[in-house]
Protein backbone atom coordinates (compact mmCIF):
# COMPACT_ATOMS: atom_id res chain seq x y z
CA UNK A 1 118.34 134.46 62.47
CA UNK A 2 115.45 132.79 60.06
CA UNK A 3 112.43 134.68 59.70
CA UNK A 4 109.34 133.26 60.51
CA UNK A 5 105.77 134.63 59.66
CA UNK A 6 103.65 133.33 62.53
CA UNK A 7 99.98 134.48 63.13
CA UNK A 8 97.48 134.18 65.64
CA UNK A 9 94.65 131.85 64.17
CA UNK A 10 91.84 133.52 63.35
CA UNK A 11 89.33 133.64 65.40
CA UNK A 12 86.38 134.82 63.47
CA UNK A 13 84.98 130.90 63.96
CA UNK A 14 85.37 130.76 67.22
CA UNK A 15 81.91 131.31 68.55
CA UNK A 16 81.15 129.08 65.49
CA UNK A 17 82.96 126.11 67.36
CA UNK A 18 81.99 126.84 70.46
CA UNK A 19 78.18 126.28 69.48
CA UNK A 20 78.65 123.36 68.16
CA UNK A 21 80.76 121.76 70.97
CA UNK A 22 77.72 123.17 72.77
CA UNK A 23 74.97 121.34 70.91
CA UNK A 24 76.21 118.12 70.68
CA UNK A 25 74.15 115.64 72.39
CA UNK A 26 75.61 116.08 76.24
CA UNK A 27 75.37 118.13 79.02
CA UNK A 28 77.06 121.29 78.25
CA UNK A 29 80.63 120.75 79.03
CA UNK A 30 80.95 117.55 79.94
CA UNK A 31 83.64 116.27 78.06
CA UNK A 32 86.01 118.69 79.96
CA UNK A 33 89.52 118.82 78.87
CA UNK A 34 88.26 117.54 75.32
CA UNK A 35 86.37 120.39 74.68
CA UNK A 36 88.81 122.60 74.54
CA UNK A 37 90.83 120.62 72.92
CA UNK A 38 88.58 120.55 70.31
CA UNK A 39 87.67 124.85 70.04
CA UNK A 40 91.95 124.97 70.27
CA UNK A 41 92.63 122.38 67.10
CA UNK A 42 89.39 123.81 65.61
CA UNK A 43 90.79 127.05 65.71
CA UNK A 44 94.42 126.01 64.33
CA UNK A 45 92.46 124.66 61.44
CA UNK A 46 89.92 126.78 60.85
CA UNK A 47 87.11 124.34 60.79
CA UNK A 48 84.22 122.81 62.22
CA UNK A 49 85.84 119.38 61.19
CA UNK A 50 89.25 119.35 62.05
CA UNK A 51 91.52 116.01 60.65
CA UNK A 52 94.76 114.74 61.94
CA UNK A 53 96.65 113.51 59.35
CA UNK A 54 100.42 111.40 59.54
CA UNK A 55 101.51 112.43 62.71
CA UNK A 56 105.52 112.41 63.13
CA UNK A 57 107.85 112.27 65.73
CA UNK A 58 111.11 114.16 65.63
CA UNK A 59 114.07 113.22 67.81
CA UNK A 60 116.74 115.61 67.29
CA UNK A 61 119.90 114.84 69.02
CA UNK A 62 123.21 116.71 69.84
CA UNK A 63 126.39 115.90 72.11
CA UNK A 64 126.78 118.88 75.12
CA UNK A 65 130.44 120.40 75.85
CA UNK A 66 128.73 120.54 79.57
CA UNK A 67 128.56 116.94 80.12
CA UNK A 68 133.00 116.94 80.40
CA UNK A 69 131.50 118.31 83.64
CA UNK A 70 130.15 115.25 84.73
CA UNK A 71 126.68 116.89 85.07
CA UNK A 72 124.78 113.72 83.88
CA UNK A 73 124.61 109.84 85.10
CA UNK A 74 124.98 109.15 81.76
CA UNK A 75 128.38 109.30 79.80
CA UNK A 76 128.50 110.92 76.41
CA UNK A 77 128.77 108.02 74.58
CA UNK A 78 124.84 106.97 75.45
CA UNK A 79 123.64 109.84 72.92
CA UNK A 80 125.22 107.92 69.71
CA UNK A 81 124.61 103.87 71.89
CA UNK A 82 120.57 104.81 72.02
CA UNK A 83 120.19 106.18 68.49
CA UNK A 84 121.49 102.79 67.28
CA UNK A 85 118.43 101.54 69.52
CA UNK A 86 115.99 103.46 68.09
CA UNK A 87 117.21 102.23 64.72
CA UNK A 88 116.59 98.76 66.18
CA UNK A 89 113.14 99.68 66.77
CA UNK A 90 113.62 98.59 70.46
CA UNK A 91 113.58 102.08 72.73
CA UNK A 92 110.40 103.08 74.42
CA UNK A 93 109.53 105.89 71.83
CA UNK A 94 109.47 103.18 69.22
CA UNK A 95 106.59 101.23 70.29
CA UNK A 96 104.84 103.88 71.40
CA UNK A 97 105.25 105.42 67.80
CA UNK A 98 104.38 101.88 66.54
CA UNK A 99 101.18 102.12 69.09
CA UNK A 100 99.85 105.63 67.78
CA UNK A 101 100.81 105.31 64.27
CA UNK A 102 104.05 107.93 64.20
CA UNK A 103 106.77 108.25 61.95
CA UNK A 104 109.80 108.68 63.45
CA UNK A 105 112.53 110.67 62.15
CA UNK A 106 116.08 110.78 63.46
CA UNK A 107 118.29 113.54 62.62
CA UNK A 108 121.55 113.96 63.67
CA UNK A 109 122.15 117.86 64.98
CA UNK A 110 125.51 117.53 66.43
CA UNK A 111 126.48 114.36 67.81
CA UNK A 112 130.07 113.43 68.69
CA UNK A 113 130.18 110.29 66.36
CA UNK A 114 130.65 108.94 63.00
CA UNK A 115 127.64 106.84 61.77
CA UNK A 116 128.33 104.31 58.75
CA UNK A 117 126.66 105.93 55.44
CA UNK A 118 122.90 104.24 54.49
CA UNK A 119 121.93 104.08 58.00
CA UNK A 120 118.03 105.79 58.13
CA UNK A 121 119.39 109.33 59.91
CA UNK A 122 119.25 112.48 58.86
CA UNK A 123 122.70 113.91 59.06
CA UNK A 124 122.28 117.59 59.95
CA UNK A 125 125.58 117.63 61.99
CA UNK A 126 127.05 121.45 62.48
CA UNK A 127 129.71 120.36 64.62
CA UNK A 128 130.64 117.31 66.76
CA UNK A 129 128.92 118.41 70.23
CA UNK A 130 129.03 122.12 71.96
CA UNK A 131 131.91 123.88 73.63
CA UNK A 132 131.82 123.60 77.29
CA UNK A 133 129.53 126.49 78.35
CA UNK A 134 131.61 126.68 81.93
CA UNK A 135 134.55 128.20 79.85
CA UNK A 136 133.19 129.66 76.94
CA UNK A 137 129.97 130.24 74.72
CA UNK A 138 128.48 126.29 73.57
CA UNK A 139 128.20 127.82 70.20
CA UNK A 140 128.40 130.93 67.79
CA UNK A 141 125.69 132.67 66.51
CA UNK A 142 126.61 131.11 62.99
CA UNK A 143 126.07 127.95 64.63
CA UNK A 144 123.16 128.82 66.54
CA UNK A 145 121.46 130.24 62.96
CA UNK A 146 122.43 127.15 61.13
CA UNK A 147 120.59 124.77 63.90
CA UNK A 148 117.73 126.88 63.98
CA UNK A 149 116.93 126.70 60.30
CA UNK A 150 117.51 122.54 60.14
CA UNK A 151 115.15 121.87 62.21
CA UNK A 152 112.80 124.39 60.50
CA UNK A 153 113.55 122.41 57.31
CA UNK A 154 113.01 118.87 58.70
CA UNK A 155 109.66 119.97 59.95
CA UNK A 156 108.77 121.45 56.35
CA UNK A 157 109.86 117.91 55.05
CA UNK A 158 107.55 116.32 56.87
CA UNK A 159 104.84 119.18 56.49
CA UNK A 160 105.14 118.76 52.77
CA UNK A 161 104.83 114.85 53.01
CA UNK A 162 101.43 115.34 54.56
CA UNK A 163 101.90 115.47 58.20
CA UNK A 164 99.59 117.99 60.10
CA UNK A 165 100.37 117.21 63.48
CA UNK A 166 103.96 116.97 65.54
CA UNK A 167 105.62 116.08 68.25
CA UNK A 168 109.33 116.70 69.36
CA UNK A 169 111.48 114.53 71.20
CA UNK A 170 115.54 114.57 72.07
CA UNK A 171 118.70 112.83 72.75
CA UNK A 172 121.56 114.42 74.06
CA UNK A 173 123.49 113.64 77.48
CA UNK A 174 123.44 116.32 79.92
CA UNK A 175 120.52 118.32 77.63
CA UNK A 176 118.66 118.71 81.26
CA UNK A 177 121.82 120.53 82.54
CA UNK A 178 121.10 122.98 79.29
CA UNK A 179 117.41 123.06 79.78
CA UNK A 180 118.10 124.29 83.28
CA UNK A 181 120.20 127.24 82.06
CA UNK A 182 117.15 128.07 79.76
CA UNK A 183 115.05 128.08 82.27
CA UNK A 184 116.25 129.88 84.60
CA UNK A 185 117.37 132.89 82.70
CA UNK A 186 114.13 133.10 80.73
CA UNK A 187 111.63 132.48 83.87
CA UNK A 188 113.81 134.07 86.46
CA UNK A 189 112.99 130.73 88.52
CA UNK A 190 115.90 130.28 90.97
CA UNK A 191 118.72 128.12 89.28
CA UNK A 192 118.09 125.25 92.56
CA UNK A 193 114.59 124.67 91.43
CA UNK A 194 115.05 123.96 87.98
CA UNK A 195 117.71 121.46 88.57
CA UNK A 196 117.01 117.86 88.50
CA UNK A 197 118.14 114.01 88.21
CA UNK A 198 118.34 114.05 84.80
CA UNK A 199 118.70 110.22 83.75
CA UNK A 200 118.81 109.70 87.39
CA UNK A 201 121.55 111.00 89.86
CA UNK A 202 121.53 110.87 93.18
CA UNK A 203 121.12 113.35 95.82
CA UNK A 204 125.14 114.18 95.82
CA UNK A 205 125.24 114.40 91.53
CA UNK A 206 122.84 116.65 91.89
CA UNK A 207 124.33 118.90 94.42
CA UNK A 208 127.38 118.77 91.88
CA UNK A 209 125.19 119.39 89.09
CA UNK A 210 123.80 122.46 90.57
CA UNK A 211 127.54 124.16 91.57
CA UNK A 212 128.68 123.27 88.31
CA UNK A 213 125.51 124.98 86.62
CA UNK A 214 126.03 128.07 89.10
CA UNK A 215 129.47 129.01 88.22
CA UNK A 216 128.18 128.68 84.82
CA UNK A 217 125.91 130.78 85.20
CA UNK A 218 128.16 133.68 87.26
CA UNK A 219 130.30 133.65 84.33
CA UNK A 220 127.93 134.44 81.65
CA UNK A 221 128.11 138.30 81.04
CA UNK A 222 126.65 138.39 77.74
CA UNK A 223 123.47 140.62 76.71
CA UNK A 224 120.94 138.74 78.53
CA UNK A 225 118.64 138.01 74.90
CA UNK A 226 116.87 135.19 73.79
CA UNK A 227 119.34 135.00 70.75
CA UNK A 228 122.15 135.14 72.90
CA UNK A 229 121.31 132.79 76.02
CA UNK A 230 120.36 130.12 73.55
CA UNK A 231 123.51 130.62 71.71
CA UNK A 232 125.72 130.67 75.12
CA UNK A 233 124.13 127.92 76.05
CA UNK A 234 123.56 125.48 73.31
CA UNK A 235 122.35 122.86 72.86
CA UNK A 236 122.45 121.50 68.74
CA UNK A 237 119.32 119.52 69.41
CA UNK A 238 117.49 122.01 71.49
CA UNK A 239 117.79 124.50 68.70
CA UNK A 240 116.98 122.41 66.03
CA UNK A 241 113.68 122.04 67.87
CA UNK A 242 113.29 125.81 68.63
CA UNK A 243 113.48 125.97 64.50
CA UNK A 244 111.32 123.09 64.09
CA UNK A 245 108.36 124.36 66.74
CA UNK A 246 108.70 127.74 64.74
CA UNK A 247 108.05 126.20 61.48
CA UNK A 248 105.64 123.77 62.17
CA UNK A 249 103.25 127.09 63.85
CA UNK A 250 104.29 129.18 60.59
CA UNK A 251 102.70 126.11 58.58
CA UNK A 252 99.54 126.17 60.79
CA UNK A 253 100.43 122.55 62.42
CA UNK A 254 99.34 121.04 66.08
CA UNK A 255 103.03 120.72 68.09
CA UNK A 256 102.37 118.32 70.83
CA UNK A 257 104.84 119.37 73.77
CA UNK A 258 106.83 117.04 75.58
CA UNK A 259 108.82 117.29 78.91
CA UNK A 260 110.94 119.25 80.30
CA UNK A 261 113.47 119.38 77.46
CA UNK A 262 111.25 120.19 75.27
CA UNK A 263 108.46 122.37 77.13
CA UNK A 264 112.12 124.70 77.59
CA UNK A 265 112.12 124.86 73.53
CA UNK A 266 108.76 126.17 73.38
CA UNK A 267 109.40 128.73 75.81
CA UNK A 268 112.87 130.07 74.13
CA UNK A 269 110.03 129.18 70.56
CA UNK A 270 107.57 132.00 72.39
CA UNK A 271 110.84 134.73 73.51
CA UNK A 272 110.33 135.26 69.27
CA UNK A 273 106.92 134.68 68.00
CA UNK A 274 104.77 134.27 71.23
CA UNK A 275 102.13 133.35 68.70
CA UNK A 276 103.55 129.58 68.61
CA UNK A 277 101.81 129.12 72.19
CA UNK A 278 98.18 128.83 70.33
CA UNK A 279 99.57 125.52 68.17
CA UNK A 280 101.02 123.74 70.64
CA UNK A 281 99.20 120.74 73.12
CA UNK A 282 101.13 120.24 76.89
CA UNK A 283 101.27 116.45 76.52
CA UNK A 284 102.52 115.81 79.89
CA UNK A 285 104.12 117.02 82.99
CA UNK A 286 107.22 114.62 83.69
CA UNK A 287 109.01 113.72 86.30
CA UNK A 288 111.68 115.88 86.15
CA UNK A 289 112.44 118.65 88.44
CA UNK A 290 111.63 121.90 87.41
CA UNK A 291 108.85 120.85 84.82
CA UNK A 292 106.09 120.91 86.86
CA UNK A 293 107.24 124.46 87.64
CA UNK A 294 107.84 125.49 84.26
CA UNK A 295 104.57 124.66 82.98
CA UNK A 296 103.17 126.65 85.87
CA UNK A 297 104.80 129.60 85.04
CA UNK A 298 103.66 129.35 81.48
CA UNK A 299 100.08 128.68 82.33
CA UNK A 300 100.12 125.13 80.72
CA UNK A 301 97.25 122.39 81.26
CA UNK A 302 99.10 119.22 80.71
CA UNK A 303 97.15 116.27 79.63
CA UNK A 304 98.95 113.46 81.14
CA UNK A 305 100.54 113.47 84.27
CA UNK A 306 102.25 110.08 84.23
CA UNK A 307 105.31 110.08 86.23
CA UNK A 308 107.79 110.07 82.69
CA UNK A 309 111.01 111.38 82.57
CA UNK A 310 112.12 109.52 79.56
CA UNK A 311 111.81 112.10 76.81
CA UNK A 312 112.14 111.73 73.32
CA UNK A 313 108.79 113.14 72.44
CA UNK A 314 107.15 109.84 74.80
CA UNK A 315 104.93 111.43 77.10
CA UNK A 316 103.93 113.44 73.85
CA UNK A 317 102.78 110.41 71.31
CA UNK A 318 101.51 108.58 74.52
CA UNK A 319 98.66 111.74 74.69
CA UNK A 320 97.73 111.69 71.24
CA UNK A 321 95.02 109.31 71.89
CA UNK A 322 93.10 112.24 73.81
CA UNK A 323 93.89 114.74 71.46
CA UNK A 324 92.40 112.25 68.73
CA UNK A 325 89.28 111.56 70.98
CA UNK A 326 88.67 115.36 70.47
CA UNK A 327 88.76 115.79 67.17
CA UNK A 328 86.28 112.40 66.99
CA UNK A 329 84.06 113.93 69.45
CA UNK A 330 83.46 117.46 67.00
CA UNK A 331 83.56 115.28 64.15
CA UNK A 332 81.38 112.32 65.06
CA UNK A 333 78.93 113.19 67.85
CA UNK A 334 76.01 113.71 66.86
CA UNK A 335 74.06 117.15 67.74
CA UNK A 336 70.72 117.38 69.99
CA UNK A 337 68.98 117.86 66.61
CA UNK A 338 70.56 114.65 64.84
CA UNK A 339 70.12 112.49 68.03
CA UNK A 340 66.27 114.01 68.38
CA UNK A 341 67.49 114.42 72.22
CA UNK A 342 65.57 117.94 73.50
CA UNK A 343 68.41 119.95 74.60
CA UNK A 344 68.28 120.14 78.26
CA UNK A 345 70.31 123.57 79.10
């Protein structure tokens, strides 16, 4: 698997940034959830004056062997139908992008489709969708390897064209199904409470859901590792963003997290350099089942809490806004000194 040099950031400035949150001109922490904000992205970048430059959006998306299962509302041919809308510019990531100033990239990780040459994806492709994890492994370790270090090298693309801040998003039918297998094995959360709607069955597709993700999950006899429940399970997409969230903490970058999907790829991320947890910004907690426990069991302080269940990356690029307004408020507010306010604590 890729090796990644990931370290802590430093925190030699850290009482450094915490007196000046503390002397700008308010009471002393009254800007809440900005605050830390601020001391965290202070801390990534090792300055009192942190900047947020080019922010991107990465949808990685992948067909899943699982979804033969009829584990999602959606039928597998929705994963190539909505890429063509993001290329149209008319999905709801793209005006949010268009909103916060994103790029966003498409790349395709595994998708079970031929798309015309010139159109504005990245082909990363290993292989047209996973195997059907019910019978057999979704993927080798080969496969598994190759994902990983795409989506480490689409991040560095974008790290290299000036981007310092990132956010993940995905497009895969039945990815939740996946996400639940992740989740369960890695939390030890009972498989019934990480499974959800997805892109919206109903009480009985979920019941179906869950018995097909059980025997699944009965049959797996492998070692029980990180490397080899992600590789069991699969996922194309969900790799590539494993790789990517690595990279983008080796590089010293913010990762805004996204739902459940992705808030799953940060915790597989953390199973091999737990160190990626200090670059990384909960946007959200979605709508999904299971998130809201996930992000419990990982300690997370979502900023939004907005009822989304959309992924790719939206509940992410819609919280940028307050992740900008901290980095204004330690760059811009003035200090009890500079507003000739007498400090009042």
């Amino acid at each position: 698997m890729k090796t990644f040099h990931i370290r802590r950031p430093n925190q030699n400035i850290r009482q450094e940034l915490i007196n000046r949150i503390n002397c700008l001109a308010k009471p002393k922490g009254s800007l809440g959830t900005l605050e830390e904000l601020a001391l965290q992205i202070g801390l990534i970048q090792q300055t009192l004056a942190p900047q947020l430059r080019n922010p991107h959006n990465i949808i990685f998306a992948a067909d899943h062997g699982i979804a033969n299962e009829g584990v999602s509302f959606s039928p597998k041919e929705v994963t190539w139908q909505v890429i063509n809308n993001f290329l149209g510019g008319g999905a709801g990531i793209n005006f949010l992008c268009r909103q916060h100033g994103f790029k966003l990239v498409l790349v395709d990780g595994g998708i079970d489709f031929d798309f015309p040459e010139g159109i504005d994806v990245l082909d990363r492709k290993i292989r047209k969708g996973t195997r059907n994890y019910l019978h057999e492994p979704a993927l080798t370790k080969e496969e598994m390897e190759q994902a990983i270090a795409a989506g480490a090298e689409v991040v560095n693309d974008c790290h290299t064209g000036g981007c310092n801040i990132i956010s993940f998003g995905e497009m895969g039918v039945a990815n939740t199904s996946t996400s639940s297998m992740w989740m369960t094995f890695f939390t030890g959360i009972d498989l019934k409470e990480c499974v959800g709607a997805g892109s919206g069955l109903d009480t009985d597709g979920i019941r179906h859901k869950y018995n097909v993700l059980k025997e699944a999950k009965d049959h797996y006899t492998g070692s029980g590792t990180a490397e080899d429940i992600i590789t069991y399970f699969g996922g194309l997409e969900m790799l590539m963003a494993v790789g990517g969230m690595l990279k983008a903490a080796e590089l010293g970058m913010i990762i805004i997290v996204d739902g459940f999907i992705m808030t799953n790829c940060l915790l597989a991320a953390s199973k091999f350099h737990p160190e990626v947890l200090d670059y990384s910004i909960f946007g959200h907690c979605g709508d999904e089942s299971g998130h809201a426990r996930l992000l419990n069991h990982m300690g997370a302080k979502p900023l939004l809490h907005l009822g989304l269940r959309l992924g790719e990356g939206s509940g992410a690029v819609c919280s940028y806004p307050i992740i900008e307004s901290a980095v204004r408020m330690l760059c811009e507010m003035h200090t009890f000194e500079q507003a000739a306010v007498t400090k009042y604590f």
